[in-house]
C-alpha atoms as a PDB file:
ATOM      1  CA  UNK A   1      -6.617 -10.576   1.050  1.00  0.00           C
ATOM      2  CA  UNK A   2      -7.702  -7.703  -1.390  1.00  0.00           C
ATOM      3  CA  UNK A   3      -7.232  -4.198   0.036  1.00  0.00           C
ATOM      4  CA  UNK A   4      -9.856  -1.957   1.335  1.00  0.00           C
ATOM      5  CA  UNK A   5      -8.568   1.593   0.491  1.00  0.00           C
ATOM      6  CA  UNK A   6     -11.258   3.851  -0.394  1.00  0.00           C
ATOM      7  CA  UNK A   7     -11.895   3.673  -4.432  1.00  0.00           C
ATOM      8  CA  UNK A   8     -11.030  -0.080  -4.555  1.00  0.00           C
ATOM      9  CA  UNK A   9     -14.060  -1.991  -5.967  1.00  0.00           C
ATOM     10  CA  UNK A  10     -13.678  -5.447  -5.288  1.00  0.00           C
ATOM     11  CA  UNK A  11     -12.478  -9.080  -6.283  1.00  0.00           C
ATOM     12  CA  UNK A  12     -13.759  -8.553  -9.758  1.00  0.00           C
ATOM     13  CA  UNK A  13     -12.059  -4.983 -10.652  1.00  0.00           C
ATOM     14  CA  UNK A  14      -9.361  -3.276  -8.738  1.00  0.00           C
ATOM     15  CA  UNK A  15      -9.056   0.416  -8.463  1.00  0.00           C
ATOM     16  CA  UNK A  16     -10.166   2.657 -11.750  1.00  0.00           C
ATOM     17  CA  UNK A  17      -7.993   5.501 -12.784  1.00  0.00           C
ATOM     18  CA  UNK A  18      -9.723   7.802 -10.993  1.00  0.00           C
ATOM     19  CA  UNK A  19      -9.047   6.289  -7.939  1.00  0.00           C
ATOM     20  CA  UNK A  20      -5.321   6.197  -8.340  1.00  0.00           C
ATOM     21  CA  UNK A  21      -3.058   8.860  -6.791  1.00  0.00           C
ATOM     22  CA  UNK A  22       1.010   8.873  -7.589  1.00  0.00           C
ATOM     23  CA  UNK A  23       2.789   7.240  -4.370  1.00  0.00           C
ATOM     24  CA  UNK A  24       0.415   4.881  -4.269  1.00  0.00           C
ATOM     25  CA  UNK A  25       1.769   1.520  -2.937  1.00  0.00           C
ATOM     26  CA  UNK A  26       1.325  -2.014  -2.719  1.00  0.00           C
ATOM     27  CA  UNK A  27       2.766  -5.905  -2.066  1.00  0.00           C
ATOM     28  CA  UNK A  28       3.181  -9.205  -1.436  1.00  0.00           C
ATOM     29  CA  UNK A  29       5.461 -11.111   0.015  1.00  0.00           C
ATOM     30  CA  UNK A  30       5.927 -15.166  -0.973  1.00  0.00           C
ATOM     31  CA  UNK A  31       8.906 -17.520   0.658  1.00  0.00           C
ATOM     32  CA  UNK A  32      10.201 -19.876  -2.155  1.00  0.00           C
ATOM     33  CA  UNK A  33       9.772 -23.418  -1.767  1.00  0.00           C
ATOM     34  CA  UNK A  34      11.667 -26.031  -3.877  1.00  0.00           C
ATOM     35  CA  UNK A  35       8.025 -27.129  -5.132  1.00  0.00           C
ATOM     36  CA  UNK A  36       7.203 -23.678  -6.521  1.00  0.00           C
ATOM     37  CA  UNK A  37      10.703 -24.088  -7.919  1.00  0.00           C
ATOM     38  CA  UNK A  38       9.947 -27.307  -9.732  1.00  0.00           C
ATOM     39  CA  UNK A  39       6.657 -26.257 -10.821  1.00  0.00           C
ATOM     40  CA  UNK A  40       8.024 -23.221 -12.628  1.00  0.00           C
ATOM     41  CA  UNK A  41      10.343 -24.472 -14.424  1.00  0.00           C
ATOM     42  CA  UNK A  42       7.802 -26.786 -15.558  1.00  0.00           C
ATOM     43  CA  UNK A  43       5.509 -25.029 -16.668  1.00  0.00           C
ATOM     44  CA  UNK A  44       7.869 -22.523 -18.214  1.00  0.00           C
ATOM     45  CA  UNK A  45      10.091 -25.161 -19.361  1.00  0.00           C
ATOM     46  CA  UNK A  46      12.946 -23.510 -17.991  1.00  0.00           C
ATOM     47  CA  UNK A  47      15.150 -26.328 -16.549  1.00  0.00           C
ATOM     48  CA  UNK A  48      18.252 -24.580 -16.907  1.00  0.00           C
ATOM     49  CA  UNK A  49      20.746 -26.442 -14.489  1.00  0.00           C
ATOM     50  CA  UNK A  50      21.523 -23.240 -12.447  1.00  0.00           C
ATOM     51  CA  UNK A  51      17.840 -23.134 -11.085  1.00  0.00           C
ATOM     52  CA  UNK A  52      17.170 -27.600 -11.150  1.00  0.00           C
ATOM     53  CA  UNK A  53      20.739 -28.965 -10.824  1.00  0.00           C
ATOM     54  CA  UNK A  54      22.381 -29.284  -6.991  1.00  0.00           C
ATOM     55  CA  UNK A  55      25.457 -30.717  -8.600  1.00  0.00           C
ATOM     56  CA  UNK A  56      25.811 -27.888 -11.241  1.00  0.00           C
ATOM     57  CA  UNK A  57      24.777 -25.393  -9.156  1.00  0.00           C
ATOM     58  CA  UNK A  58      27.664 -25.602  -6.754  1.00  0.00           C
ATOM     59  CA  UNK A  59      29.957 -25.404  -9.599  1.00  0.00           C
ATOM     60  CA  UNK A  60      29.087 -21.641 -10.651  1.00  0.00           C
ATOM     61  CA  UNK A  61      30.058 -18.484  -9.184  1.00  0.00           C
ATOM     62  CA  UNK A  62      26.650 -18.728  -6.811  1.00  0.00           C
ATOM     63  CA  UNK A  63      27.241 -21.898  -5.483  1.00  0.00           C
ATOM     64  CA  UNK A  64      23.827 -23.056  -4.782  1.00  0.00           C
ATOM     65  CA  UNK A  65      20.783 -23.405  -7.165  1.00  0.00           C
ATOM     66  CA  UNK A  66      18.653 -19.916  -8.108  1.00  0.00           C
ATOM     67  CA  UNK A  67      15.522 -19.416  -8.265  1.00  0.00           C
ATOM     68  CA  UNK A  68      14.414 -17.927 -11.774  1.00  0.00           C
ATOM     69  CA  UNK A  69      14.521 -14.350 -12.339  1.00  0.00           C
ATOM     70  CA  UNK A  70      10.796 -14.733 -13.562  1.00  0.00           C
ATOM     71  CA  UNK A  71       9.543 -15.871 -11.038  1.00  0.00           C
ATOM     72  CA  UNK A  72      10.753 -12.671  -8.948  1.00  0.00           C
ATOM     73  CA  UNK A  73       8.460 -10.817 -11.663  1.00  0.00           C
ATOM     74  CA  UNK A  74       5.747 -13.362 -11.554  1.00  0.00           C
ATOM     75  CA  UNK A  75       4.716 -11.891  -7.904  1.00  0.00           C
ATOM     76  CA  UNK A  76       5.719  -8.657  -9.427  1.00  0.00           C
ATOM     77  CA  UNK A  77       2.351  -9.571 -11.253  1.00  0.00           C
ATOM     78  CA  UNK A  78       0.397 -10.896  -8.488  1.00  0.00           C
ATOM     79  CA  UNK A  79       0.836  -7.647  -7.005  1.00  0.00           C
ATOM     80  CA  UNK A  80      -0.472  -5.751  -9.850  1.00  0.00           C
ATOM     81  CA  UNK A  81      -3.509  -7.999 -10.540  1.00  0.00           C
ATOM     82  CA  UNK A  82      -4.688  -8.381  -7.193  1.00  0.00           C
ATOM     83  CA  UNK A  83      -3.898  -5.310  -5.464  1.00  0.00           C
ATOM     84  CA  UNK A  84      -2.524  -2.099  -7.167  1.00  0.00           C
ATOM     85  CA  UNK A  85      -4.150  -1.378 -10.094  1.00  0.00           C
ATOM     86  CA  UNK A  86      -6.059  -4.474  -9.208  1.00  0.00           C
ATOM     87  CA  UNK A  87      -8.611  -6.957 -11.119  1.00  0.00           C
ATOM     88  CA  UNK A  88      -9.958  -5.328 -14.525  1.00  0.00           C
ATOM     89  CA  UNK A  89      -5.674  -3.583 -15.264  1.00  0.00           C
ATOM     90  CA  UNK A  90      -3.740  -4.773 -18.069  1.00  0.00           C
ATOM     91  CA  UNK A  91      -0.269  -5.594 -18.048  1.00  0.00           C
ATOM     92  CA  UNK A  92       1.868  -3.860 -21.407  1.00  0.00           C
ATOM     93  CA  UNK A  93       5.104  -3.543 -20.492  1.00  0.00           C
ATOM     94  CA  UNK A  94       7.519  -4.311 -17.808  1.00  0.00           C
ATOM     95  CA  UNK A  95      11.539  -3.543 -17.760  1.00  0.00           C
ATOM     96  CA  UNK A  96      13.815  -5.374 -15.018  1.00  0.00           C
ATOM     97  CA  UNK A  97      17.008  -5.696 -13.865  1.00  0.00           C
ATOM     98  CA  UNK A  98      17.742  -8.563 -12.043  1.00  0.00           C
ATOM     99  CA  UNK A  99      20.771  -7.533  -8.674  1.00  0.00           C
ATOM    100  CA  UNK A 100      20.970  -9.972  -6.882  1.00  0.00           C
ATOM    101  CA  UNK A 101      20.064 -13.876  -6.649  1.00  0.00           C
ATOM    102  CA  UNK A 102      17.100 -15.205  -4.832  1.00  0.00           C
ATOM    103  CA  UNK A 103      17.646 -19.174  -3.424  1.00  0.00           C
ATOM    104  CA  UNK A 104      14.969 -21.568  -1.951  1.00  0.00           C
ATOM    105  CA  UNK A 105      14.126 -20.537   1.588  1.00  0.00           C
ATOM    106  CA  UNK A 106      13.935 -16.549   1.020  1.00  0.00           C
ATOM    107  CA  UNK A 107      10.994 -14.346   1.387  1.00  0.00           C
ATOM    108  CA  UNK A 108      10.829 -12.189  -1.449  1.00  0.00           C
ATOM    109  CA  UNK A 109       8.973  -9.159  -1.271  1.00  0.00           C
ATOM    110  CA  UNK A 110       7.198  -7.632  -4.512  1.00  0.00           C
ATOM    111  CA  UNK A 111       6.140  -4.094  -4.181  1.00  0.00           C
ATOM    112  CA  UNK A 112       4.884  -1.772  -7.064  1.00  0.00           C
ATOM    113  CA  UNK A 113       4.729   2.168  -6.079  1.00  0.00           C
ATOM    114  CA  UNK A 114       3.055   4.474  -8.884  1.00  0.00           C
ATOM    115  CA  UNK A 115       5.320   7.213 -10.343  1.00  0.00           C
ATOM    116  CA  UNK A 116       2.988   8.655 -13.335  1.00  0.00           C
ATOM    117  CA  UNK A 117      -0.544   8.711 -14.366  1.00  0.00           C
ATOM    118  CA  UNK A 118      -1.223   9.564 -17.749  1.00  0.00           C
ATOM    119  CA  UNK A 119      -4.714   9.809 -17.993  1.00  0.00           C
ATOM    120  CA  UNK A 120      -5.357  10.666 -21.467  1.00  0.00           C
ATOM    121  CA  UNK A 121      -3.865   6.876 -22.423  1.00  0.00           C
ATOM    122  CA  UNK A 122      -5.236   5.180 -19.468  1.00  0.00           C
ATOM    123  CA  UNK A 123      -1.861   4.462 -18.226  1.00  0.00           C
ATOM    124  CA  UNK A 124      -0.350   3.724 -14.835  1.00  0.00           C
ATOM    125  CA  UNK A 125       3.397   4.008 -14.650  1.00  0.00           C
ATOM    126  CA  UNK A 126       4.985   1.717 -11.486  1.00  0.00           C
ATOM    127  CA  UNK A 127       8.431   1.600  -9.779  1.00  0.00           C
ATOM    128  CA  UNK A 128       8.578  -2.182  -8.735  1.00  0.00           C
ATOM    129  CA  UNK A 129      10.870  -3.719  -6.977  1.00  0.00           C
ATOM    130  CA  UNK A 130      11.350  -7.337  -5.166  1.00  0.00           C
ATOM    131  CA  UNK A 131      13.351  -7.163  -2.089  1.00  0.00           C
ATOM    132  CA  UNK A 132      14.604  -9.991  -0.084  1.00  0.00           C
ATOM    133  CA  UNK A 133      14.776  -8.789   3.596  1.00  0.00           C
ATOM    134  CA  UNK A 134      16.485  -5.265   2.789  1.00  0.00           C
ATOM    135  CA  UNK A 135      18.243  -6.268  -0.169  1.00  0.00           C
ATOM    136  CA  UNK A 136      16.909  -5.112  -3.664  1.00  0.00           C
ATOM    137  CA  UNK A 137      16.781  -8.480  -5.845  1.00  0.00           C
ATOM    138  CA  UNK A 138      14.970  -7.147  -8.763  1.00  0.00           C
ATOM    139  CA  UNK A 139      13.971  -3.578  -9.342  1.00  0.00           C
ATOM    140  CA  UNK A 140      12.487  -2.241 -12.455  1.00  0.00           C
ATOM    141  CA  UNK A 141       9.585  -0.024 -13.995  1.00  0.00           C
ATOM    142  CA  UNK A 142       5.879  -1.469 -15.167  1.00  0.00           C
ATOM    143  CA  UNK A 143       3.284   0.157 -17.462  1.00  0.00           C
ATOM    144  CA  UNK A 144      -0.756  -1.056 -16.981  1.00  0.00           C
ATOM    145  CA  UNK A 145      -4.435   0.066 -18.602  1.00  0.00           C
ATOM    146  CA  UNK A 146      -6.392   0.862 -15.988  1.00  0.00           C
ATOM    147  CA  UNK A 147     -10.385   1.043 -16.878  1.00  0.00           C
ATOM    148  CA  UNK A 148     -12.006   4.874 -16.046  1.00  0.00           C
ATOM    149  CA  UNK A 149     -15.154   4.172 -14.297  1.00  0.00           C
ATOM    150  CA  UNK A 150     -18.017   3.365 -16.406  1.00  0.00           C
ATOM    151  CA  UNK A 151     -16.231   2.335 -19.077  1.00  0.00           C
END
């Protein structure tokens, strides 16, 4: 569940900024379900017809229902807190376009790749991306504070 490259601590605190290298990758992949559909947009709130409406949904250019664009980034997240920086990182800033849609029934792959460390502000610059088979859904750029060791 939690990766085992060398410098990764454990459940409690991911990797420390002297552990990370650039190129450094990780993911995680999640099918959509209509319940994790529902259960976003309540707990977001976000009932917009286009992602909770069959009837609706058939009558816009994508023909079907959506699933939100945040919930693309949401695993985006889970990536980032559980693998690459890890447990202990903290998320400040995340840009994203949104390509293509993503329906119920896909497997959407969330990877984040490090481009920049900037070690004097404790920052870890990340290339992410959600895929579904080969085809880029969301892609975008994330900034995190990682923890040096003993600090």
């Amino acid at each position: 569940m939690y990766p085992t490259h060398e410098g990764y601590n454990d459940t409690l605190h991911g990797y420390y900024l002297e552990d990370l290298r650039v190129g450094m990758s990780a993911s995680h992949a999640k099918t959509v379900t209509e319940t994790d559909v529902v259960l976003f947009a309540g707990l977001t709130g976000d009932n917009n017809p286009i992602h909770c409406n069959d009837v609706f949904a058939t009558q816009t250019p994508f023909k079907s229902r959506i699933v939100h664009g945040m919930f693309c980034a949401g695993l985006i997240s889970c990536v980032a807190g559980t693998r690459l920086p890890g447990p202990g990182c903290v998320y400040v800033e995340q840009q994203l376009r949104f390509k293509a849609p993503v329906r119920i029934g896909d497997t959407v792959t969330a990877v984040c790749a490090i481009q920049e460390i900037v070690p004097e502000r404790r920052r870890v610059i990340m290339r992410t991306t959600c895929t579904v088979q080969d085809k880029v859904v969301v892609e975008g750029s994330a900034t995190f504070v990682v923890n040096r060791r003993g600090s």
